[in-house]
N, C-alpha and C. Protein backbone atom coordinates (compact mmCIF):
# COMPACT_ATOMS: atom_id res chain seq x y z
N UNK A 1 0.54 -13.65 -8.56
CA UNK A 1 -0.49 -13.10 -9.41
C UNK A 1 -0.96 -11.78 -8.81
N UNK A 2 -0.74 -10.98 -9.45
CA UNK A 2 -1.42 -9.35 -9.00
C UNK A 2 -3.01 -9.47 -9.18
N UNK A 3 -3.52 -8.91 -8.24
CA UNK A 3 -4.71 -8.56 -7.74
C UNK A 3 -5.05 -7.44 -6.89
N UNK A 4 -6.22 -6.80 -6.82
CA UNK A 4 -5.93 -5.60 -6.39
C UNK A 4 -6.97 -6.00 -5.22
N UNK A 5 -6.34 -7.12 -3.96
CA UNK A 5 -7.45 -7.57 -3.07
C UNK A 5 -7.95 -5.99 -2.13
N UNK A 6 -8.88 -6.22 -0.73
CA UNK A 6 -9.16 -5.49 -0.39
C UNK A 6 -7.76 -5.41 0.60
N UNK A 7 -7.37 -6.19 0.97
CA UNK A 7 -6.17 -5.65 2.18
C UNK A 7 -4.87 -5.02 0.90
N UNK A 8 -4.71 -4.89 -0.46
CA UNK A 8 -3.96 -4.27 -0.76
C UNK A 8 -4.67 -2.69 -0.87
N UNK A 9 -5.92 -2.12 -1.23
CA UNK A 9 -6.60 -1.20 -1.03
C UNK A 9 -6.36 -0.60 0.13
N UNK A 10 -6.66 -0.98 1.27
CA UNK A 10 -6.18 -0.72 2.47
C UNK A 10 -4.70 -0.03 2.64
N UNK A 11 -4.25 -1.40 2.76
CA UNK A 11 -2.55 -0.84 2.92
C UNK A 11 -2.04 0.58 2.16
N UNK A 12 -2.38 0.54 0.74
CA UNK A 12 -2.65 1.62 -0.27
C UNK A 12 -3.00 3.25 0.55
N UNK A 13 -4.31 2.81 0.83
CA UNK A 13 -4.85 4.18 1.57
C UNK A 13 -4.06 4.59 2.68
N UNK A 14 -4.09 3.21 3.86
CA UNK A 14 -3.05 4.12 4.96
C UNK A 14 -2.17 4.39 4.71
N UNK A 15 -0.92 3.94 3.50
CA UNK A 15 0.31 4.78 3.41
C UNK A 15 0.18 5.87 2.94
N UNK A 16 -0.83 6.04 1.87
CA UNK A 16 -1.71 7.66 1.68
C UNK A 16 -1.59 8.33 2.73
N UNK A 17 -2.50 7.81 3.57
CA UNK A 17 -3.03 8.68 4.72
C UNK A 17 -1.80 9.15 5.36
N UNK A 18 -1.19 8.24 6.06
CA UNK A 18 0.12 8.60 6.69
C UNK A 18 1.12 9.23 6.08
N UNK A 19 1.38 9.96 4.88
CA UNK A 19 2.22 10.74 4.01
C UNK A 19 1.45 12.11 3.86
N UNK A 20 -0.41 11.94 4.00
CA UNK A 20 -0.93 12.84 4.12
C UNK A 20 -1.17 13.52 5.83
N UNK A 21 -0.67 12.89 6.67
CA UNK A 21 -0.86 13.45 8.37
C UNK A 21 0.28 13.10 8.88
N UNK A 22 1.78 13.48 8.03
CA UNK A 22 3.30 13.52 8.35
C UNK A 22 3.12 14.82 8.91
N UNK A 23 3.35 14.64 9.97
CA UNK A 23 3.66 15.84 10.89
C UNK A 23 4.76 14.72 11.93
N UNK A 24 5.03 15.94 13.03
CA UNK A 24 6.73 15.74 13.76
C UNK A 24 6.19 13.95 14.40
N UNK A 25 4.69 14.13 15.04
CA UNK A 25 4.62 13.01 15.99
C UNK A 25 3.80 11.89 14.59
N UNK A 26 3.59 10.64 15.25
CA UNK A 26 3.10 9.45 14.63
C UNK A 26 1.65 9.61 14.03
N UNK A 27 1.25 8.66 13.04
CA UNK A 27 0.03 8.51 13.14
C UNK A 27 -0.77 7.53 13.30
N UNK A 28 -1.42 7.42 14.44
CA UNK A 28 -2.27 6.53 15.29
C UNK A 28 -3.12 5.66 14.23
N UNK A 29 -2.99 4.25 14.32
CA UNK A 29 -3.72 2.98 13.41
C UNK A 29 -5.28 3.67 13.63
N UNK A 30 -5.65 3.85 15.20
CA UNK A 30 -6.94 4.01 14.94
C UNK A 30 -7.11 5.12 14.50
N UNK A 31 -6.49 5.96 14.28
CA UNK A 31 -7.50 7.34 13.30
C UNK A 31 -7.02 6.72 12.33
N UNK A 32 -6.21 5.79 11.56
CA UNK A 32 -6.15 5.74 10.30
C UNK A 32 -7.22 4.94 9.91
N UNK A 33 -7.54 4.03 10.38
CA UNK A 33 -9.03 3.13 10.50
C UNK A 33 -9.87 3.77 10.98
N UNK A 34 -10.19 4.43 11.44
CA UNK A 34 -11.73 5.42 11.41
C UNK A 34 -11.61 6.28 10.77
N UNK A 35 -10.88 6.49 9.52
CA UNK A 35 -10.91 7.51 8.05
C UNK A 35 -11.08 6.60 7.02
N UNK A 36 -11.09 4.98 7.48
CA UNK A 36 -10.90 4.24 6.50
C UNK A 36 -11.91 3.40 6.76
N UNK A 37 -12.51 3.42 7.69
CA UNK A 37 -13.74 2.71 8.06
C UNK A 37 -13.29 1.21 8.08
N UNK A 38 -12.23 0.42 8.50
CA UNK A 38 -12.05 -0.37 8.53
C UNK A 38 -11.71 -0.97 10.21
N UNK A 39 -11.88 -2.26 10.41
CA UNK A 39 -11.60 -2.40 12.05
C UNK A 39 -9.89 -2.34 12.62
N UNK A 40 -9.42 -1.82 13.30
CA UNK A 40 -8.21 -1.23 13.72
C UNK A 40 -7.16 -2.64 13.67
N UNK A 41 -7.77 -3.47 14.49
CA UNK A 41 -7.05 -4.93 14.25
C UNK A 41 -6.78 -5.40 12.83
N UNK A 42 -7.63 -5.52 11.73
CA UNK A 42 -7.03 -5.95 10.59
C UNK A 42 -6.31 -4.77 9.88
N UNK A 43 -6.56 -3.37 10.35
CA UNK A 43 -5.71 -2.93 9.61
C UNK A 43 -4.36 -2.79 10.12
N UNK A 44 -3.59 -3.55 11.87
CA UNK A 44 -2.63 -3.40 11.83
C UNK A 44 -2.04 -4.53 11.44
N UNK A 45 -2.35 -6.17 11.12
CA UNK A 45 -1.77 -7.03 10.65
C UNK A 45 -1.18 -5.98 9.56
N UNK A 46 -1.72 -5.46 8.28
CA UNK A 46 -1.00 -5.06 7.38
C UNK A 46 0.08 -3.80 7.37
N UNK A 47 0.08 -3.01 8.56
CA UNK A 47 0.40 -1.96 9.24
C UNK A 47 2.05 -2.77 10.02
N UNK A 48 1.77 -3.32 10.16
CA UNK A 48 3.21 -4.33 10.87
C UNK A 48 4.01 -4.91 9.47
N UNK A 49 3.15 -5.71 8.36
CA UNK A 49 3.52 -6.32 7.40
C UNK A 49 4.43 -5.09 6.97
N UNK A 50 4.33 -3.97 6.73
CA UNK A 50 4.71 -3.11 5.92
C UNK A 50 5.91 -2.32 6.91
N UNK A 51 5.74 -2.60 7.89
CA UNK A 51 6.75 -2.15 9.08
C UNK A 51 8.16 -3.10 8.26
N UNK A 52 7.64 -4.16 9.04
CA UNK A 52 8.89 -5.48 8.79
C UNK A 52 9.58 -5.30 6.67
N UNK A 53 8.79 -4.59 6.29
CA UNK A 53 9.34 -4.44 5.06
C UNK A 53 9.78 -3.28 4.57
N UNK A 54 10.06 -2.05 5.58
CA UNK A 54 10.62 -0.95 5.10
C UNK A 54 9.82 0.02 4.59
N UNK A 55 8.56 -0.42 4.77
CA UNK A 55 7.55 0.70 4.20
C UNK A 55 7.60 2.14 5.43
N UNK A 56 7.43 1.36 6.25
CA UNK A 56 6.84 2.45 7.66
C UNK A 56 7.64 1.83 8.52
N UNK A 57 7.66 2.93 9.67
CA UNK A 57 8.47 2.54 11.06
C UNK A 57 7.50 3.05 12.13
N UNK A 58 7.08 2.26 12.69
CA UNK A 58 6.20 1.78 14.12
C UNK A 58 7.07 2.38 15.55
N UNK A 59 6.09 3.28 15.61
CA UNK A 59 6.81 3.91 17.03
C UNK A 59 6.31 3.70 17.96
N UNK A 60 6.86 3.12 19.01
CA UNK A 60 5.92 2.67 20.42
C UNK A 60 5.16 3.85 21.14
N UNK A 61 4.29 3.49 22.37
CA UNK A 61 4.29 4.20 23.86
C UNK A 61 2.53 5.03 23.18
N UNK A 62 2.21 5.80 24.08
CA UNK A 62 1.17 6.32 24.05
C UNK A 62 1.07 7.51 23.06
N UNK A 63 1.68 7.73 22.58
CA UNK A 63 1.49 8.98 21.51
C UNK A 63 2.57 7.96 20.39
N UNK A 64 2.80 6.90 20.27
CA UNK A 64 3.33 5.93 19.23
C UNK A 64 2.13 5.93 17.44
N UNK A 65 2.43 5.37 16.77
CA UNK A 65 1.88 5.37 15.63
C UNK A 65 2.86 5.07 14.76
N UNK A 66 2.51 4.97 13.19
CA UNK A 66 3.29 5.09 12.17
C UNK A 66 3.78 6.31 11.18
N UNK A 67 5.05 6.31 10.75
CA UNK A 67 5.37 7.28 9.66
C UNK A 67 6.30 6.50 8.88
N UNK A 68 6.48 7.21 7.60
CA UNK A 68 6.81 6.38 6.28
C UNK A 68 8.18 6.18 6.77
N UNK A 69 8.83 5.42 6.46
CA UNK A 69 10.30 4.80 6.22
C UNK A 69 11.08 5.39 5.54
N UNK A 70 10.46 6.39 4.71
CA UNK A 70 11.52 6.57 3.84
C UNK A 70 11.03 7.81 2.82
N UNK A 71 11.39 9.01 2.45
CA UNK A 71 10.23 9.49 1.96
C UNK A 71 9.69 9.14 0.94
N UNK A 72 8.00 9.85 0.73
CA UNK A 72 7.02 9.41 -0.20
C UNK A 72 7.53 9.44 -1.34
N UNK A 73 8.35 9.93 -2.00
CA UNK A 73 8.71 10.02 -3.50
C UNK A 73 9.78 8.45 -3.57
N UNK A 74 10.02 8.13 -2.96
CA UNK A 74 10.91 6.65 -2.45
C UNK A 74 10.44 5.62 -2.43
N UNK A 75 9.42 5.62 -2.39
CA UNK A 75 7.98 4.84 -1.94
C UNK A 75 7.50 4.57 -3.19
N UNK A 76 7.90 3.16 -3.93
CA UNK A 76 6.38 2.84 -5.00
C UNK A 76 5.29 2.03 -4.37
N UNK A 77 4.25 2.06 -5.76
CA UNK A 77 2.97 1.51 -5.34
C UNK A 77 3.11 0.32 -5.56
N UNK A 78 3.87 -0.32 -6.56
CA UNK A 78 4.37 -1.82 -6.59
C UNK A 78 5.31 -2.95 -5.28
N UNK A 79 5.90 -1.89 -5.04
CA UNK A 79 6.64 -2.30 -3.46
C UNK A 79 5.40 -2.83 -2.53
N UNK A 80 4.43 -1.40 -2.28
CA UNK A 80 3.39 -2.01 -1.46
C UNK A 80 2.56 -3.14 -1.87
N UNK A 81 2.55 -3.46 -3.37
CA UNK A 81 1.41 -4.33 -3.80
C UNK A 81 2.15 -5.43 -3.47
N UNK A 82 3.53 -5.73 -3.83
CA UNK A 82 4.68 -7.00 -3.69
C UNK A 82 4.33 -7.60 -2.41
N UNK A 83 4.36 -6.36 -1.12
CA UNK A 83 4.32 -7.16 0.42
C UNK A 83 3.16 -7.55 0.48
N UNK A 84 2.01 -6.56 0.34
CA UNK A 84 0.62 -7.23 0.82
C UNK A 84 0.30 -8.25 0.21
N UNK A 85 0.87 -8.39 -1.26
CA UNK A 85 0.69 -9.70 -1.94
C UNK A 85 1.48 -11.29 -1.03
N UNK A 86 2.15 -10.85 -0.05
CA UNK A 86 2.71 -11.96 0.31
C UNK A 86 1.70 -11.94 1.47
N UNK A 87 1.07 -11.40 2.18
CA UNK A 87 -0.10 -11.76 3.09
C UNK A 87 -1.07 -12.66 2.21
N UNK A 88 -1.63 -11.97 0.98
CA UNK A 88 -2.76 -12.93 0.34
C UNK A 88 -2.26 -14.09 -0.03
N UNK A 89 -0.61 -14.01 -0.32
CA UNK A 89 -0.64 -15.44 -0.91
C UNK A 89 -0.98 -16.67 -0.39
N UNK A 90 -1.64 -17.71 -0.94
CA UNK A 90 -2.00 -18.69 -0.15
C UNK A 90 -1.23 -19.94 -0.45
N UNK A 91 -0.40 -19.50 -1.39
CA UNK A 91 0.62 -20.77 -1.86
C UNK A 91 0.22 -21.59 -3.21
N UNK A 92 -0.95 -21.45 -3.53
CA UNK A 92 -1.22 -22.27 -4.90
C UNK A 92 -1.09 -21.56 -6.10
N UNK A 93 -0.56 -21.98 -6.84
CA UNK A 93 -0.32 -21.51 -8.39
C UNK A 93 -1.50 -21.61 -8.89
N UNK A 94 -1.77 -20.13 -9.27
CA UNK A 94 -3.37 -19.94 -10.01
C UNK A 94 -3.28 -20.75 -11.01
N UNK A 95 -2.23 -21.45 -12.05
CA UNK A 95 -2.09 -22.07 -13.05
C UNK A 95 -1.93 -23.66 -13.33
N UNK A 96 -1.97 -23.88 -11.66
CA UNK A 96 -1.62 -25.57 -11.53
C UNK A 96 -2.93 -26.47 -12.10
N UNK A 97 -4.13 -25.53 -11.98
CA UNK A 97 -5.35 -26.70 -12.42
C UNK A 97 -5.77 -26.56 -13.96
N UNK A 98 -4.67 -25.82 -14.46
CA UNK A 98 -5.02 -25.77 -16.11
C UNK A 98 -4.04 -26.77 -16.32
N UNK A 99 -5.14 -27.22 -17.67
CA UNK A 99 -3.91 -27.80 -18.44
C UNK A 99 -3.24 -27.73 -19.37
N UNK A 100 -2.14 -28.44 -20.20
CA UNK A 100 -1.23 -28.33 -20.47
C UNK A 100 -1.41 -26.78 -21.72
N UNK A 101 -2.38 -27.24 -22.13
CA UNK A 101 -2.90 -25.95 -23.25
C UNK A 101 -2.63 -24.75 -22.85
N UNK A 102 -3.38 -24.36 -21.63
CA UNK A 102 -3.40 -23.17 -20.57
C UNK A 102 -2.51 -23.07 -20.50
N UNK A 103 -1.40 -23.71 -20.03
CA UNK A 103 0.00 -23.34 -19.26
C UNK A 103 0.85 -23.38 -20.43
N UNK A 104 0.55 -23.61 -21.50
CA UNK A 104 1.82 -23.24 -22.39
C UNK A 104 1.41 -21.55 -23.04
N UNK A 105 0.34 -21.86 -23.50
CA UNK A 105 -0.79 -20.61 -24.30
C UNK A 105 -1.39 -19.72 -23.50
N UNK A 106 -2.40 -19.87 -22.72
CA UNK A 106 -2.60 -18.63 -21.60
C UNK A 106 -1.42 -18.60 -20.73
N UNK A 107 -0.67 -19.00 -19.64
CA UNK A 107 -0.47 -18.67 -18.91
C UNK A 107 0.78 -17.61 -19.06
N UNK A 108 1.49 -17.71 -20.38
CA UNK A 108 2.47 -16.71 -20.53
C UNK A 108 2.31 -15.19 -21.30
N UNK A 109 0.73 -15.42 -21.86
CA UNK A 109 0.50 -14.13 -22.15
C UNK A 109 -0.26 -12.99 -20.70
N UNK A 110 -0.75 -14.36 -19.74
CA UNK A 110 -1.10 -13.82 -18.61
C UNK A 110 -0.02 -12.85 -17.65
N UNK A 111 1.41 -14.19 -17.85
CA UNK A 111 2.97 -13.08 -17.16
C UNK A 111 2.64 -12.27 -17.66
N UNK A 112 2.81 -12.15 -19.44
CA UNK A 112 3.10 -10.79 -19.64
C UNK A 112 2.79 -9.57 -19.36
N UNK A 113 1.26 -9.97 -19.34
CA UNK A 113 0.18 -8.70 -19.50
C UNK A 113 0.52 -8.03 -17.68
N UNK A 114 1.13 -9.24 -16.75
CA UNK A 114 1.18 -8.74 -15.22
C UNK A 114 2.51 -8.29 -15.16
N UNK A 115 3.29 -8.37 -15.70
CA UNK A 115 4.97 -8.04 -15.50
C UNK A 115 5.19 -6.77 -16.53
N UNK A 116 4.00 -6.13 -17.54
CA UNK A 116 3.61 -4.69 -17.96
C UNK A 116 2.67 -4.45 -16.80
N UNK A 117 2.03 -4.25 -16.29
CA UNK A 117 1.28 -3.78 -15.20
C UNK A 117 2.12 -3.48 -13.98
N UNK A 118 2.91 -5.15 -13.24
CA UNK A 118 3.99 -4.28 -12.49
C UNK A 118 5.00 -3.38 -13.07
N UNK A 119 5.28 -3.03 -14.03
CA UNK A 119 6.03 -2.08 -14.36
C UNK A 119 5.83 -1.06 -14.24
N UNK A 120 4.93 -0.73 -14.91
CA UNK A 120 3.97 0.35 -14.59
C UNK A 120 3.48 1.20 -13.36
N UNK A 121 3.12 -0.16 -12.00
CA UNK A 121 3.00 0.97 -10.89
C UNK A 121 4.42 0.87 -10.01
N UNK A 122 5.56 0.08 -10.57
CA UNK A 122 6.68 0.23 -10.25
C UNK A 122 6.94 1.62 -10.34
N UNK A 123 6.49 2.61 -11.36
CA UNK A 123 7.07 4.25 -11.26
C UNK A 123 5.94 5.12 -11.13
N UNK A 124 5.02 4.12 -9.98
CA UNK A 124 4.23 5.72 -9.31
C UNK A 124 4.46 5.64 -8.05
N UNK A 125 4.87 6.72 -7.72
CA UNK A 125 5.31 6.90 -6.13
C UNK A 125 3.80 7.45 -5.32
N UNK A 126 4.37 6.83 -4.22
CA UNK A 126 3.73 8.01 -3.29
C UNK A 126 3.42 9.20 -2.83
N UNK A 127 4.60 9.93 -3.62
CA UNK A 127 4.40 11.28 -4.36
C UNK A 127 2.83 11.78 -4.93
N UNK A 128 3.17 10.44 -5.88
CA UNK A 128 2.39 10.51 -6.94
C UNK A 128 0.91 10.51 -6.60
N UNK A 129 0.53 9.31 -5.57
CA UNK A 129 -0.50 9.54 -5.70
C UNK A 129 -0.97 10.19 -4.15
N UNK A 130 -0.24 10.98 -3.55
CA UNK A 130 -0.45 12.11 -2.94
C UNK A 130 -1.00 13.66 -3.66
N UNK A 131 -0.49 13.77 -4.84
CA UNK A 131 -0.06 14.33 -5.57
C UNK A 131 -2.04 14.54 -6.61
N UNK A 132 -2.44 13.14 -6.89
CA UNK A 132 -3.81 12.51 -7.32
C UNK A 132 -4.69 13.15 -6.11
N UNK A 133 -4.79 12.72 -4.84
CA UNK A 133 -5.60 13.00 -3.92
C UNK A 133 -5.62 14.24 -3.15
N UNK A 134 -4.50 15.10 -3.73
CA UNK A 134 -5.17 16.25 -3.74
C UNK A 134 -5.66 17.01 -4.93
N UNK A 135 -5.49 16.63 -6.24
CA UNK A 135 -6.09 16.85 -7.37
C UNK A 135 -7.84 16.76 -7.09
N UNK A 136 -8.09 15.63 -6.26
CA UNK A 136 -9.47 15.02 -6.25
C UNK A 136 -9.99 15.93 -5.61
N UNK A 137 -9.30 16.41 -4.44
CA UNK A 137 -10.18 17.37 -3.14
C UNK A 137 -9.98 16.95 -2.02
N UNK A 138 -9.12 15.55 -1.96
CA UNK A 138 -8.35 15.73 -0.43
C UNK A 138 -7.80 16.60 0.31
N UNK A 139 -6.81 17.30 -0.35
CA UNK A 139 -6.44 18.15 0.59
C UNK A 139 -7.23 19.41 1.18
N UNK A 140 -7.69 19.45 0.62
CA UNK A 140 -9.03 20.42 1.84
C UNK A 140 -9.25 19.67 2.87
N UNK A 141 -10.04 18.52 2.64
CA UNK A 141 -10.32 18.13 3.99
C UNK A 141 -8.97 17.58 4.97
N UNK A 142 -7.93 17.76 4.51
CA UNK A 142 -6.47 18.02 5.65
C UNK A 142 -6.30 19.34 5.96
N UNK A 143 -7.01 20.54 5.85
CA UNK A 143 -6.34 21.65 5.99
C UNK A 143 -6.07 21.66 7.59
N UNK A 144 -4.87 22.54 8.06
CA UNK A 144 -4.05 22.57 9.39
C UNK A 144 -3.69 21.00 9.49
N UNK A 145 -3.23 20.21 8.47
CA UNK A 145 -2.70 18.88 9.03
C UNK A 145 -0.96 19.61 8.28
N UNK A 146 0.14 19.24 8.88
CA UNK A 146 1.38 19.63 8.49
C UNK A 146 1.94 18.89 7.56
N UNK A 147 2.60 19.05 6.24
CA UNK A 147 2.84 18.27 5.36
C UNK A 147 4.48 18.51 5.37
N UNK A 148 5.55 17.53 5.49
CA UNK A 148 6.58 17.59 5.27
C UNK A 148 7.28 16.84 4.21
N UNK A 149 6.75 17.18 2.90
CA UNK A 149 7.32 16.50 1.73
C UNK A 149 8.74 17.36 1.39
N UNK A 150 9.43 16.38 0.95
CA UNK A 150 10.18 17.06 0.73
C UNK A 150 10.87 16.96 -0.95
């Protein structure tokens, strides 16, 4: 079931962030969590999640951090929602305590309406919403950060 919890928000922003502070060396969890105001520890559970799935590649040692896997235009927003969705999952079928009514009648107009929605951010890249956040006025506040889109 798609949901837009807070650890998918998260994950969301730091791959932002980190497509927005691609320069040659890494970018450090904790500046990405003190732009995000979030505590450094929960944001690397999801920071690893997204490692182990091809999002980002985790570079060790003292100047270590993350950069994207792959470039941002490569990158959908549905990919990221898919993994972090497997952190929230907790294993129960939102649909098991309806009954039979629900699960014949709601629950397949519910697929539908979520399998048009993943479709949908299936074709926005990271491009894309790099692309949004500097529309907004992000990129000012990156100026002298190096951008290597390509």
């Amino acid at each position: 079931m798609l949901k837009c919890t807070r650890r998918t928000m998260h994950a969301l922003e730091a791959v932002v962030d980190i497509a927005f502070h691609a320069r040659p060396e890494p970018v450090q969890s904790k500046d990405i969590a003190t732009r995000q105001g979030v505590p450094q520890r929960y944001l690397e559970q999801v920071m690893q999640h997204l490692v182990r799935n091809g999002i980002l590649k985790g570079v060790r040692g003292p100047r270590g951090g993350y950069t994207l896997a792959r470039e941002r235009r490569r990158i959908t927003v549905g990919e990221v929602v898919r993994i972090v969705s497997e952190l929230d999952a907790d294993g129960e079928d939102d649909f098991a305590a309806g009954s039979e009514l629900g699960r014949r009648t709601v629950q397949p107009i519910w697929e539908e309406c979520q399998a048009v929605l993943m479709a949908r951010v299936d074709k926005i890249t990271l491009e894309d919403l790099c692309g949004r956040a500097e529309t907004a006025g992000f990129a000012a506040e990156l100026e002298g950060a190096d951008n290597f889109a390509i």
